[in-house]
C-alpha atoms as a PDB file:
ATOM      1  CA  UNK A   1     -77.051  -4.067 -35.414  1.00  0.00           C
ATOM      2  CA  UNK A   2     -78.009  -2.407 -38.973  1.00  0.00           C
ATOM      3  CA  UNK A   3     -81.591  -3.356 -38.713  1.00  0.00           C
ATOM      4  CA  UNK A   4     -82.103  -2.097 -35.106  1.00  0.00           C
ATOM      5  CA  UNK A   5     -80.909   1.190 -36.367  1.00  0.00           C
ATOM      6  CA  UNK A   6     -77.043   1.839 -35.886  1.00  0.00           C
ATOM      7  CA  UNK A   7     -75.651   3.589 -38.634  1.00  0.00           C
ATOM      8  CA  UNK A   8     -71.847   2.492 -38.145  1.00  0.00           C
ATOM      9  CA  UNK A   9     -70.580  -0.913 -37.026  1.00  0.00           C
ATOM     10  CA  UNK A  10     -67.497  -2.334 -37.520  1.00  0.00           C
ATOM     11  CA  UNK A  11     -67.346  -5.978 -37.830  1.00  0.00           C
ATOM     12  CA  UNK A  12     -64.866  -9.084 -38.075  1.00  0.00           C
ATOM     13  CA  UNK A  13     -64.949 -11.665 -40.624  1.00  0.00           C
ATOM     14  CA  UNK A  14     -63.426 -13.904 -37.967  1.00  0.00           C
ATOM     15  CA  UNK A  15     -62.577 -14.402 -34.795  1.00  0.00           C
ATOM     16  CA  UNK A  16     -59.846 -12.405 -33.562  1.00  0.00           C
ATOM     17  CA  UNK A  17     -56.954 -13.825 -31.853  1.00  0.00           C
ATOM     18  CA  UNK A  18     -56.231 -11.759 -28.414  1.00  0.00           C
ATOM     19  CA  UNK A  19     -53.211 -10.529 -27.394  1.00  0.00           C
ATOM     20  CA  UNK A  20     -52.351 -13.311 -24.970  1.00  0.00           C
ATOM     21  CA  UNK A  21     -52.399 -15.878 -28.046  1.00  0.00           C
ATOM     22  CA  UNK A  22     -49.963 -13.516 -30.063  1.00  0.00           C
ATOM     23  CA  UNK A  23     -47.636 -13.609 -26.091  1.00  0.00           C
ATOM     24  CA  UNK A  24     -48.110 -17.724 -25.858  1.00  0.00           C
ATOM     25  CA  UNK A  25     -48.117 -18.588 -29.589  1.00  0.00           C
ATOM     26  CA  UNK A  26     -46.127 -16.698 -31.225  1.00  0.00           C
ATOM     27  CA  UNK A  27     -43.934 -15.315 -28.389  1.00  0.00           C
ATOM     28  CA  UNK A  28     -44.583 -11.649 -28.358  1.00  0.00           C
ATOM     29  CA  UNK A  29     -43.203  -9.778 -25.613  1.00  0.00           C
ATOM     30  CA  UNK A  30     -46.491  -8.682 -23.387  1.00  0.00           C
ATOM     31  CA  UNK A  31     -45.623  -5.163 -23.919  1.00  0.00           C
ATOM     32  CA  UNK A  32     -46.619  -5.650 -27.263  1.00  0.00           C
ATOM     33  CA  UNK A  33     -50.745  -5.425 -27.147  1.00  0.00           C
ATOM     34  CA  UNK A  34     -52.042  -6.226 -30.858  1.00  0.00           C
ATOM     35  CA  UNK A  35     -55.240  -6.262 -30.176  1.00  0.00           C
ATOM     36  CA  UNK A  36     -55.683  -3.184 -28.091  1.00  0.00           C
ATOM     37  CA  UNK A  37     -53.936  -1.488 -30.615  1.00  0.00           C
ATOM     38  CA  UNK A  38     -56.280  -2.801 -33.069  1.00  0.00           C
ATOM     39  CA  UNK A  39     -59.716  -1.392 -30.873  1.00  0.00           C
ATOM     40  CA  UNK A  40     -57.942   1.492 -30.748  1.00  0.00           C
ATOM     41  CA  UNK A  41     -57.861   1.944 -34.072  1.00  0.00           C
ATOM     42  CA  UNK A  42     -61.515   1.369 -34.689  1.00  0.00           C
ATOM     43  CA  UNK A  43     -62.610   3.441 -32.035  1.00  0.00           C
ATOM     44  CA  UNK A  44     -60.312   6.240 -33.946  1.00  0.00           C
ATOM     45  CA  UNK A  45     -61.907   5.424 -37.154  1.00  0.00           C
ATOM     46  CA  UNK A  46     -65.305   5.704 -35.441  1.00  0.00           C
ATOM     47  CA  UNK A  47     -65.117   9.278 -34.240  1.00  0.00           C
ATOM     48  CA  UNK A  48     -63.691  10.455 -37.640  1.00  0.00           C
ATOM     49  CA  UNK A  49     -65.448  11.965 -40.564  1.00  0.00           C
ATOM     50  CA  UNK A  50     -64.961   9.285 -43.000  1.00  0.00           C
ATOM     51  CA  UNK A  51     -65.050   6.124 -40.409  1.00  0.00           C
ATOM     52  CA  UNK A  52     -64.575   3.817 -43.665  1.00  0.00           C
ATOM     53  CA  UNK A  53     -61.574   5.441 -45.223  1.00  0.00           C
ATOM     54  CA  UNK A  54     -59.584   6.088 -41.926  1.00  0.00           C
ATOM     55  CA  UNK A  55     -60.002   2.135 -41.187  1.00  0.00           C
ATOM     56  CA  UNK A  56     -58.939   1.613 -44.273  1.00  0.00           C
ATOM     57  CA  UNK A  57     -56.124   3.901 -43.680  1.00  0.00           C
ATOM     58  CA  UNK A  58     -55.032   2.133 -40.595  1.00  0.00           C
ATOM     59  CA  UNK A  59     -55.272  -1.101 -42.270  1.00  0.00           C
ATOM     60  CA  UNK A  60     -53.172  -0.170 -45.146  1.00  0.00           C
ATOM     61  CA  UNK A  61     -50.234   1.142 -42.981  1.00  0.00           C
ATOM     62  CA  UNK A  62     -50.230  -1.983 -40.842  1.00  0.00           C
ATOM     63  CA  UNK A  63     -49.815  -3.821 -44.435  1.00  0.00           C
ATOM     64  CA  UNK A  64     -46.775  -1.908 -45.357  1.00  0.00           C
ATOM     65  CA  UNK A  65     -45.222  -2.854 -41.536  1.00  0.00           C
ATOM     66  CA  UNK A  66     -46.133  -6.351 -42.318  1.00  0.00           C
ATOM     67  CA  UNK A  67     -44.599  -6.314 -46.153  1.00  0.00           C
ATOM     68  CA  UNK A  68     -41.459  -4.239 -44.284  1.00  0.00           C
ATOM     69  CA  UNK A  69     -40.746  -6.663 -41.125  1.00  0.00           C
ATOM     70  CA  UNK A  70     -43.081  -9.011 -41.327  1.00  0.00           C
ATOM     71  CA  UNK A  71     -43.432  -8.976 -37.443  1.00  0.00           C
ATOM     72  CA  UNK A  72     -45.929 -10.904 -35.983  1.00  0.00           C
ATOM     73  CA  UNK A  73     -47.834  -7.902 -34.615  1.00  0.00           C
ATOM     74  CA  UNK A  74     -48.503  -6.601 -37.735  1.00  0.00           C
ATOM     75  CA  UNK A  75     -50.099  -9.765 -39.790  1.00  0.00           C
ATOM     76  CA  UNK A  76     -52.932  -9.808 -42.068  1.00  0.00           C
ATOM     77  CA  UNK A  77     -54.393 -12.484 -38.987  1.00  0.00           C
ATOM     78  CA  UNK A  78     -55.852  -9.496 -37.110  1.00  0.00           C
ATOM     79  CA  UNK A  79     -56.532  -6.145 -38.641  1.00  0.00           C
ATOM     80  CA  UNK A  80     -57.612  -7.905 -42.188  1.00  0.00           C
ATOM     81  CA  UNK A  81     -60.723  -9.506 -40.263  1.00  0.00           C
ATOM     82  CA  UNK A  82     -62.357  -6.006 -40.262  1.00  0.00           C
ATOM     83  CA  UNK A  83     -64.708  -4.152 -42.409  1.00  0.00           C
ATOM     84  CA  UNK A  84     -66.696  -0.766 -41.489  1.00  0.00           C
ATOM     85  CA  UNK A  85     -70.171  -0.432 -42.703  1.00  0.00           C
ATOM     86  CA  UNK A  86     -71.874   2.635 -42.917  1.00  0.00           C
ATOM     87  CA  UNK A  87     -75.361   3.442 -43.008  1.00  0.00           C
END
């Protein structure tokens, strides 16, 4: 995407796992939408000034949940995967 021109992407370093697995594996109610919050986020982050630091933002207050409750919503699994690159 950089060398066709975009000047923002945000990527994963691996696959994500969708909200279904975190309902089936690890038996999150279905109200509970981790990875919709989680595109929500970037999408925030994209339309900011600083796209980089309010990622990072995001990603640093879904470490303190995880490091407070470590519920299953909040792990490291999904919203550590990401990085923001800016052109």
């Amino acid at each position: 995407m950089l060398h066709n021109g975009a000047e923002l992407v945000t990527a994963t370093r691996w696959v994500l796992p969708t909200s279904f697995a975190f309902h089936r594996l690890a038996g999150l109610p279905e109200s509970v939408r981790p990875l919709s919050a989680a595109v929500v986020a970037v999408d925030t982050a994209h339309e900011d000034q600083d796209p980089v630091a309010r990622l990072g933002r995001w990603q640093r207050e879904q470490l303190d949940h995880w490091r407070a409750d470590g519920r299953i919503e909040h792990s490291p699994l999904l919203w550590a995967a990401m990085t923001c690159i800016v052109v």
